[in-house]
Protein backbone atom coordinates (compact mmCIF):
# COMPACT_ATOMS: atom_id res chain seq x y z
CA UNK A 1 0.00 0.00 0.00
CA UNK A 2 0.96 3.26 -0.50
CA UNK A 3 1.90 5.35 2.16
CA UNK A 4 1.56 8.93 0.19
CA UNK A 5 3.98 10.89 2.77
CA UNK A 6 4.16 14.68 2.63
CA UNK A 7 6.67 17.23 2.27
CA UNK A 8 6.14 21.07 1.88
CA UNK A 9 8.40 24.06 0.86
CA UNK A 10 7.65 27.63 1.51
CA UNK A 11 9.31 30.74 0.31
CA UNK A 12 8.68 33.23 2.65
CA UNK A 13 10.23 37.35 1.54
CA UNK A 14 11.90 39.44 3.76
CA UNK A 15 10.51 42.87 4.93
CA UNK A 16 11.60 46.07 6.33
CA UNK A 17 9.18 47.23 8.95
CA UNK A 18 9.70 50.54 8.52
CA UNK A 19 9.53 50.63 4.70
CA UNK A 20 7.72 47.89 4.01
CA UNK A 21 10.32 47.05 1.29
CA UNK A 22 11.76 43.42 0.42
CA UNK A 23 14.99 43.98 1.87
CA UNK A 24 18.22 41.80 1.73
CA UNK A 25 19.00 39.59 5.54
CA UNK A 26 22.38 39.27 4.29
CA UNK A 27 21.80 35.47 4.69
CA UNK A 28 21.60 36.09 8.80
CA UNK A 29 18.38 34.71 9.50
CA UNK A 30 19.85 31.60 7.48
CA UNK A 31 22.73 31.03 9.63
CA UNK A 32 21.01 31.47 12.59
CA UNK A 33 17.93 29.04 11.64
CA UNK A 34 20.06 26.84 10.28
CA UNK A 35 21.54 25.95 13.66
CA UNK A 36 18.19 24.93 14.75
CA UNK A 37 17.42 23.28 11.69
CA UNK A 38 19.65 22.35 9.38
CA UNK A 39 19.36 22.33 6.03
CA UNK A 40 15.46 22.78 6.49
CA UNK A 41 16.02 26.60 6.15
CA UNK A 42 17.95 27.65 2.96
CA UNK A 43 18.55 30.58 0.78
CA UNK A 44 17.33 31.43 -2.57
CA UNK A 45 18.43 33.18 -5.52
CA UNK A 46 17.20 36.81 -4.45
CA UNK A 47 19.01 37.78 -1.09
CA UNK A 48 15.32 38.75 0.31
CA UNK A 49 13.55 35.16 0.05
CA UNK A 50 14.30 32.43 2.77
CA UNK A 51 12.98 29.01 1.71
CA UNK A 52 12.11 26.79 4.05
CA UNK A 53 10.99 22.62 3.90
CA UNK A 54 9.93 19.97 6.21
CA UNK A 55 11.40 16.54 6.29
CA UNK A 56 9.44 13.31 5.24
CA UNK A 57 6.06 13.56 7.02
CA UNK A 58 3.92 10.48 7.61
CA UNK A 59 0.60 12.59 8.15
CA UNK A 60 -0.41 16.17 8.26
CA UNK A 61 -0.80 16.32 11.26
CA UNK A 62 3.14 15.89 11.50
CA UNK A 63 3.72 18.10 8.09
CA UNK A 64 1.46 20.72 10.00
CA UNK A 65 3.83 20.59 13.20
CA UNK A 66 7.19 20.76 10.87
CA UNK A 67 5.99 23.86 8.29
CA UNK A 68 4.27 25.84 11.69
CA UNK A 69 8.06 25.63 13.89
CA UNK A 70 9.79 26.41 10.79
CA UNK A 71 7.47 29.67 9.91
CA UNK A 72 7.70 30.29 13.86
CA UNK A 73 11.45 30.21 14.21
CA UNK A 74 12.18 32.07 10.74
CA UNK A 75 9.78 34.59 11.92
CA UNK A 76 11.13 34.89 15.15
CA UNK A 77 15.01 35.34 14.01
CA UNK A 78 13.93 38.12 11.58
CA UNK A 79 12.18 39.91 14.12
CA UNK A 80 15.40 39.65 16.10
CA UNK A 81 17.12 41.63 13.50
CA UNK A 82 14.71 44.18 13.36
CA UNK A 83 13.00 42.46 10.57
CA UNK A 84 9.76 40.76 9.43
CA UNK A 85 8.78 37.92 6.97
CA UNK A 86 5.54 37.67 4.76
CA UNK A 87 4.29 35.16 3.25
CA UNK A 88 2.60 35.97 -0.29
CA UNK A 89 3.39 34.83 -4.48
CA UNK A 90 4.26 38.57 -4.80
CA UNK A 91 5.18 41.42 -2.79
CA UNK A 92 2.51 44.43 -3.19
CA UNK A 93 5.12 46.77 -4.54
CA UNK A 94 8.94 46.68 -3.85
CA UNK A 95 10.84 46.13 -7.57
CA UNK A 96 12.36 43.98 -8.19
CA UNK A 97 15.83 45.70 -9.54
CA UNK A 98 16.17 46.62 -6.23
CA UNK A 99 16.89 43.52 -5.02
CA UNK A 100 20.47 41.28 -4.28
CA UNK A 101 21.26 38.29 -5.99
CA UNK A 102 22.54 35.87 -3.91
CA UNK A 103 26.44 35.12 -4.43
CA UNK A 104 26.33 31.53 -5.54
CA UNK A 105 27.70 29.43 -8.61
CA UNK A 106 24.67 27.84 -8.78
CA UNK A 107 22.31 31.57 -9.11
CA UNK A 108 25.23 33.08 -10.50
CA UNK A 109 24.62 30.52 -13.69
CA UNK A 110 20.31 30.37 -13.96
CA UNK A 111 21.06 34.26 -14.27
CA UNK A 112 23.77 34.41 -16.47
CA UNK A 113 21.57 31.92 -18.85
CA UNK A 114 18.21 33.87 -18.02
CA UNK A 115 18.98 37.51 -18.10
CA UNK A 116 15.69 39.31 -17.50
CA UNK A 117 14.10 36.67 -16.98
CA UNK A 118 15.46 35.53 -13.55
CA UNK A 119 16.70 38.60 -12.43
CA UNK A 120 12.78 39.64 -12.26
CA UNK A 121 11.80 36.37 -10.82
CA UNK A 122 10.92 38.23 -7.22
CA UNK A 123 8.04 35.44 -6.42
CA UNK A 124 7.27 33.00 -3.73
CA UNK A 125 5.75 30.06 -4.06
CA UNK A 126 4.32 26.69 -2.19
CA UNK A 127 5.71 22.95 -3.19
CA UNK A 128 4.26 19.50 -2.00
CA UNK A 129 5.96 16.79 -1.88
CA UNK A 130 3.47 13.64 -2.43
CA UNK A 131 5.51 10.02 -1.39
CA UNK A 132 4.97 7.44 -3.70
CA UNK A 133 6.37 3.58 -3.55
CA UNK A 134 8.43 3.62 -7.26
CA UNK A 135 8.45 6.78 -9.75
CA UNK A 136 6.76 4.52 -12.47
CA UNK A 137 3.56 5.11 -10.03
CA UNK A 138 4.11 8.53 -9.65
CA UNK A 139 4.33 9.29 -13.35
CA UNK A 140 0.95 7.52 -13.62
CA UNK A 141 -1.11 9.30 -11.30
CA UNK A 142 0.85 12.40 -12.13
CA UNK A 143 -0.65 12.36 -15.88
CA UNK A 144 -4.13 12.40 -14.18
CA UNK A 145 -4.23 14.64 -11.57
CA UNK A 146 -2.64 17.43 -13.56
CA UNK A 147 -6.22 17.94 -14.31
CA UNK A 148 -6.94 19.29 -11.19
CA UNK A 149 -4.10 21.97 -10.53
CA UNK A 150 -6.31 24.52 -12.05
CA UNK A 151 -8.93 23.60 -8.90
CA UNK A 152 -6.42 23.88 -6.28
CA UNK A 153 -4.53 27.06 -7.65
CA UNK A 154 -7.69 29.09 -7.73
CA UNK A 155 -8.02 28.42 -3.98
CA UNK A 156 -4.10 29.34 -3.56
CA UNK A 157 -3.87 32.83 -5.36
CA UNK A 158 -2.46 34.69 -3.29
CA UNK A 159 -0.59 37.45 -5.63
CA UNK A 160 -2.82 40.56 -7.15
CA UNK A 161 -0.14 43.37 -6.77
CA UNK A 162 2.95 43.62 -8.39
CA UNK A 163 5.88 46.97 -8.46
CA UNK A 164 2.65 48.93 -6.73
CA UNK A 165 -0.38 47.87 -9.39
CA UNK A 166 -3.33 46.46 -8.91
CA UNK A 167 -2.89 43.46 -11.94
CA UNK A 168 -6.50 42.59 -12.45
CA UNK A 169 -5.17 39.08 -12.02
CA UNK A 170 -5.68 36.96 -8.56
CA UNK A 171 -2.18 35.17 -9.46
CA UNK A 172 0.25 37.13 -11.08
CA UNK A 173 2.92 35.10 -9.89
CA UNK A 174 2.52 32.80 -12.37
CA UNK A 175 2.75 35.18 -14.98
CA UNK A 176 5.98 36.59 -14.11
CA UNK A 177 6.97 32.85 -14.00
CA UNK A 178 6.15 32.03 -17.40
CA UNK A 179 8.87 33.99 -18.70
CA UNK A 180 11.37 30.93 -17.85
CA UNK A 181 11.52 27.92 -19.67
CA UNK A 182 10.13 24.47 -18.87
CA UNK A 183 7.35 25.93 -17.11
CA UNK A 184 3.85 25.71 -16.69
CA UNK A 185 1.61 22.71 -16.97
CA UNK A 186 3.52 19.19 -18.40
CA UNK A 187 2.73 17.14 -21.35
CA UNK A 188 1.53 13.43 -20.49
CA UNK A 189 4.25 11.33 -20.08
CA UNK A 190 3.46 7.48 -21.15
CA UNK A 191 5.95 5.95 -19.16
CA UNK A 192 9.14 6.92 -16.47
CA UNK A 193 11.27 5.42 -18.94
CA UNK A 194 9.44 8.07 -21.11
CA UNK A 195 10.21 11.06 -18.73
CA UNK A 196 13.53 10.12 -18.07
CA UNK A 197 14.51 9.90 -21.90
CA UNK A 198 13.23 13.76 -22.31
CA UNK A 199 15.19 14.27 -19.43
CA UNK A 200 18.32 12.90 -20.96
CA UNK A 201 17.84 14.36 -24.18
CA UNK A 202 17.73 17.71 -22.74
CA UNK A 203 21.19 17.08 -20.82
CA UNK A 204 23.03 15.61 -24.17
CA UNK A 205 21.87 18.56 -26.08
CA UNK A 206 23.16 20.95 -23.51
CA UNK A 207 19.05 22.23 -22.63
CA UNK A 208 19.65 21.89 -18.91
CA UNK A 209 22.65 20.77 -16.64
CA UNK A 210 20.11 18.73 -14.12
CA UNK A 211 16.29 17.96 -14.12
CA UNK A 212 15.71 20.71 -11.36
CA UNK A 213 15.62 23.05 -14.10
CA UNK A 214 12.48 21.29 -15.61
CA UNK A 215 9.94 23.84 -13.27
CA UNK A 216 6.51 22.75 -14.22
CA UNK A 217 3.47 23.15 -12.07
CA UNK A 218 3.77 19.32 -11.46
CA UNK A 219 6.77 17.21 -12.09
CA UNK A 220 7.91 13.21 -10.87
CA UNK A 221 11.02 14.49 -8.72
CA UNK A 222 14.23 13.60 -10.60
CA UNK A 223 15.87 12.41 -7.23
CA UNK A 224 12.72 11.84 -5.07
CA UNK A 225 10.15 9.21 -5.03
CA UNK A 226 7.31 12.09 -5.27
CA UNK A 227 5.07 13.73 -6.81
CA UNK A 228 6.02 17.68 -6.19
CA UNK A 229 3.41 20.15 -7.08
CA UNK A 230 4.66 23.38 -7.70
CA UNK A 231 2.17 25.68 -8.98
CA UNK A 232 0.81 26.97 -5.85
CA UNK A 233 1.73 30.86 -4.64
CA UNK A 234 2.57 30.81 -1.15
CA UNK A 235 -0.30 31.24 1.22
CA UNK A 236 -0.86 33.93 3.99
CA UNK A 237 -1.96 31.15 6.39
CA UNK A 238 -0.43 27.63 7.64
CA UNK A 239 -4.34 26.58 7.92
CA UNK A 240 -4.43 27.24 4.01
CA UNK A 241 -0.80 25.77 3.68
CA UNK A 242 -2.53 22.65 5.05
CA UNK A 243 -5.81 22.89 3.36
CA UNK A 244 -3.77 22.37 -0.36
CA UNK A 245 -1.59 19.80 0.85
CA UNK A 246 -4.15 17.67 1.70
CA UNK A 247 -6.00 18.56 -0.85
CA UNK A 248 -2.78 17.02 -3.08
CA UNK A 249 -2.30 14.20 -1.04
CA UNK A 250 -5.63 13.32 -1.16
CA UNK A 251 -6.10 13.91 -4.71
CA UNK A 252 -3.35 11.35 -5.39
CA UNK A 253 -4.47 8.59 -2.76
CA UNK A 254 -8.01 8.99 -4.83
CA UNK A 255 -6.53 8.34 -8.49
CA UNK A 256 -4.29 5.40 -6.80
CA UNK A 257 -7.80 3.86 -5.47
CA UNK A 258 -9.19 4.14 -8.75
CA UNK A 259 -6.36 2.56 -10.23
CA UNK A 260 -6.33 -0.76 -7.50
CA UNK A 261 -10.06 -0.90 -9.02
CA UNK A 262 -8.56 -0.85 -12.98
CA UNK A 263 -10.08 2.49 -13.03
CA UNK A 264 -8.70 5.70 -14.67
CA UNK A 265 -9.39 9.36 -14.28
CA UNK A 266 -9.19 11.05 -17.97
CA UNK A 267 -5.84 12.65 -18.83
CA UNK A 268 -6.47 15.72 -20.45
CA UNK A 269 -4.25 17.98 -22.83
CA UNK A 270 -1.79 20.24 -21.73
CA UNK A 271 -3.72 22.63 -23.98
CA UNK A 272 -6.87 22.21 -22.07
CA UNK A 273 -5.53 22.52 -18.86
CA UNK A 274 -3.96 25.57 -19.41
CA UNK A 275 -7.02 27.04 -20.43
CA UNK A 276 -8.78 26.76 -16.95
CA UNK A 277 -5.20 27.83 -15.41
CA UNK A 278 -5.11 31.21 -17.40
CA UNK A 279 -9.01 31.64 -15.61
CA UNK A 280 -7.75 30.15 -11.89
CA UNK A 281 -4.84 32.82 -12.67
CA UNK A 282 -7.12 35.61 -13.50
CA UNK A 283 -10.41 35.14 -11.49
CA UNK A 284 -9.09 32.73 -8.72
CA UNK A 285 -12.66 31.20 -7.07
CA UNK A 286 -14.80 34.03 -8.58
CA UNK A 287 -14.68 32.51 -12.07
CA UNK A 288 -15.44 29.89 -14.44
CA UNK A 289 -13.35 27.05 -14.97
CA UNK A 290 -14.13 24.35 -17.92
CA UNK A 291 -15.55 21.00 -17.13
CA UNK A 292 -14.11 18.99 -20.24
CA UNK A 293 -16.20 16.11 -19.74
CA UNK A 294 -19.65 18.25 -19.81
CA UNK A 295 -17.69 20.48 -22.71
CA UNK A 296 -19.16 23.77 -20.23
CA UNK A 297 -18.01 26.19 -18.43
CA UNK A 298 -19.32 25.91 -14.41
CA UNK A 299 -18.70 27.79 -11.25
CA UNK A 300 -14.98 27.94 -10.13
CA UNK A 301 -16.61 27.16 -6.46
CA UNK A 302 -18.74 24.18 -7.57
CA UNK A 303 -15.78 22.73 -9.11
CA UNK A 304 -14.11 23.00 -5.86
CA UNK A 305 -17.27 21.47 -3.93
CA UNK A 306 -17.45 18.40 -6.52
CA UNK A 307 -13.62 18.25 -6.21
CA UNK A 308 -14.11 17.69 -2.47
CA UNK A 309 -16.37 15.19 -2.85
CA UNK A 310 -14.88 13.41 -5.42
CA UNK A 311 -11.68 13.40 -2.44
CA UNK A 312 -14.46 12.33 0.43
CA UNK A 313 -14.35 8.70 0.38
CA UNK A 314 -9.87 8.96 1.08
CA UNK A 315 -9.99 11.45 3.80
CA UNK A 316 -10.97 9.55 6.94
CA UNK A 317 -7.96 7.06 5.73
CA UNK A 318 -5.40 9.57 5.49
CA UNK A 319 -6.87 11.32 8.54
CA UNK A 320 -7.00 15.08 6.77
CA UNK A 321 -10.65 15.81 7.23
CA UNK A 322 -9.91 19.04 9.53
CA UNK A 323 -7.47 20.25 6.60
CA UNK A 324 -9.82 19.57 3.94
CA UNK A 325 -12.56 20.87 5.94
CA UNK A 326 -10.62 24.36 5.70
CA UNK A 327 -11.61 24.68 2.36
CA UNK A 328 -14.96 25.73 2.90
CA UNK A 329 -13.41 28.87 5.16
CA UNK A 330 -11.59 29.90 1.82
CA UNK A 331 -14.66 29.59 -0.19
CA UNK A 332 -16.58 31.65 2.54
CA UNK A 333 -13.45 34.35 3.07
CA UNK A 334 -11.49 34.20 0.23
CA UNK A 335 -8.55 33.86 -1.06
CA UNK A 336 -5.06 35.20 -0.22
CA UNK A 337 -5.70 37.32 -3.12
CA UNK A 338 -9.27 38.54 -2.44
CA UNK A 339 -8.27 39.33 0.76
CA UNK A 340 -5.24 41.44 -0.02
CA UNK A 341 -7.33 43.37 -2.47
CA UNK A 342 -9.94 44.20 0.38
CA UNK A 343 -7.64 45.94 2.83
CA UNK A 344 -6.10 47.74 -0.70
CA UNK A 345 -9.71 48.80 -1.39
CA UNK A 346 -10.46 49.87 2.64
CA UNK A 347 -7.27 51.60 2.95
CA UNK A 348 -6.07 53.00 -0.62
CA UNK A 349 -2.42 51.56 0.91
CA UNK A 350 0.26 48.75 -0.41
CA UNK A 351 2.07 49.12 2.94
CA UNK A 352 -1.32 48.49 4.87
CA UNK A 353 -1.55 45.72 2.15
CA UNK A 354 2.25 44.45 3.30
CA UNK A 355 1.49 44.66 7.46
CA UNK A 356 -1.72 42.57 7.03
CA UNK A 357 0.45 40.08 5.09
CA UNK A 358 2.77 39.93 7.84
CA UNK A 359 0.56 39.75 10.59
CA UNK A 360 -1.40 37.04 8.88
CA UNK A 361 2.00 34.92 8.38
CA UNK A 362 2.05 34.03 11.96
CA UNK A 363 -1.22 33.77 12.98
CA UNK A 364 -2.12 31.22 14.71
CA UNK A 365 1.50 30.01 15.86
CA UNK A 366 2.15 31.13 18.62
């Protein structure tokens, strides 16, 4: 049986409380958190991001005790040097020229290759790490659930503002993302063997150096037996943090129960799927995404309802029904996104915008 352990990364940014600017640590809070935990707390290309990621989790009841200390200590050491983290896909208006690369071969290279295009890569972002028992598996219920990343996303966007503008999109995130390559949502994949021999290609024709730079919304880890889904931004809340991964998890311990029963879910198009991202992107839960089997449009928040009960019957097993259950507050509160845009509409200010951010960051963990 599979087990379908968890593992989550956030990205959280790094904020001046007097300016409310992204603002370089200098790698401090790093050093400091990394003598608590590790390599649990690294840092990313832009000098103002710390990334942060649990270990194996059999539950989420353990991945929700792992990503809440993590948030609490990184929190905690910033405030200790007078500074503040946020958790959000973008921040409401700092620019990203502005900001320090960090001084490593590894960044030094993706920006060398990328230009622009990385250089302006100020986001932050959610992955979840789904176990599975071989990658052949994964691959498998990969191809199907990619179906359902629109679903989940709308529920996640958590991005509206970017460089001080309103967007008009409830994810823009993913929009400055889709300047880099190997992005977005995957083709199907027939086999590992499949996977792996794109991957290899790439690497003999000098494409990429190592699968990590494949950066879909979904992708079969190239060193991990998971599936790691990527396209989330990264949420205000650990109670929403929780909500999408076991949302994930249990979308993927569905589609394996189908499969025990020689049942499969449809794998759709890439092109398809992208369509009812663009709308999860734009509109978040107040739109319409497709249903392809009806050939209709329906209800972003319907989708989500049928999505949870499609889930219902895997739940109890994997012992997530207060996580799912969280949903429903998102449908009833909004979004990350929605909820930005309201204290932007109350107060007519991006650094109100950037203190409700950080206060909502560490709600709840204390």
């Amino acid at each position: 049986m599979n087990d379908f352990t968890l593992g989550i990364e956030e990205e959280y940014m790094v904020i001046d409380p007097v300016t409310r600017e992204l603002i370089s640590h200098d790698q401090k809070i790093v050093e400091a958190a990394q003598r608590i935990h590790k390599d649990q707390v690294k840092a990313e290309m832009h000098q103002a991001v710390v990334e942060v990621g649990t270990g194996i989790c059999k539950n989420t009841d353990q991945a929700r005790q792992e990503i809440s200390q993590l948030r609490k200590t990184v929190a905690q050491l910033a405030g200790e040097q007078g500074l503040r983290i946020g958790a959000s896909g973008t921040h409401p208006f700092s620019h990203w020229a502005k900001q320090l690369i960090t001084e490593q071969p590894r960044y030094s290279e993706i920006v060398n290759e990328l230009q622009e295009a990385a250089r302006s890569n100020l986001i932050f972002g959610l992955h979840v790490h789904v176990g599975f028992q071989s990658r052949e598996l994964a691959i498998h219920i990969a191809n199907q659930v990619r179906y359902f990343l629109p679903h989940v996303f709308a529920l996640s966007t958590n991005s509206p503002f970017w460089e001080g503008r309103n967007t008009g999109y409830k994810s823009f995130r993913t929009k400055v993302f889709d300047k880099f390559p190997r992005t977005g949502i995957p083709d199907i994949f027939n086999s590992i063997e499949d996977y792996d021999n794109y991957v290899k290609l790439l690497m003999k024709t000098n494409c990429i150096d190592n699968a990590k730079k494949i950066w879909w919304d979904i992708r079969v880890h190239p060193f991990f037996q998971t599936i790691e889904f990527r396209i989330c931004d990264c949420p205000m809340l650990v109670d929403e943090t929780m909500a999408f991964t076991a949302l994930f998890q249990a979308l993927c311990a569905k589609l394996y129960k189908l499969r025990l029963q020689n049942l499969n879910f449809i794998s759709y198009s890439r092109a398809l799927i992208n369509e009812n991202k663009w709308r999860a992107a734009r509109y978040g839960i107040d739109g319409n995404l497709i249903d392809f089997g009806k050939e209709m449009e329906v209800n972003c928040r319907n989708l989500v309802l049928e999505l949870l009960d499609f889930i219902d019957d895997v739940v109890d097993e994997l012992g997530s029904r207060n996580e799912i259950n969280y949903v429903h507050k998102i449908l009833a509160a909004g979004t990350g996104a929605d909820r930005q845009l309201a204290v932007f509409e109350q107060t007519g200010s991006y650094e109100a915008v950037v203190d409700y951010i950080t206060s909502q960051t560490i709600a709840g963990l204390t």
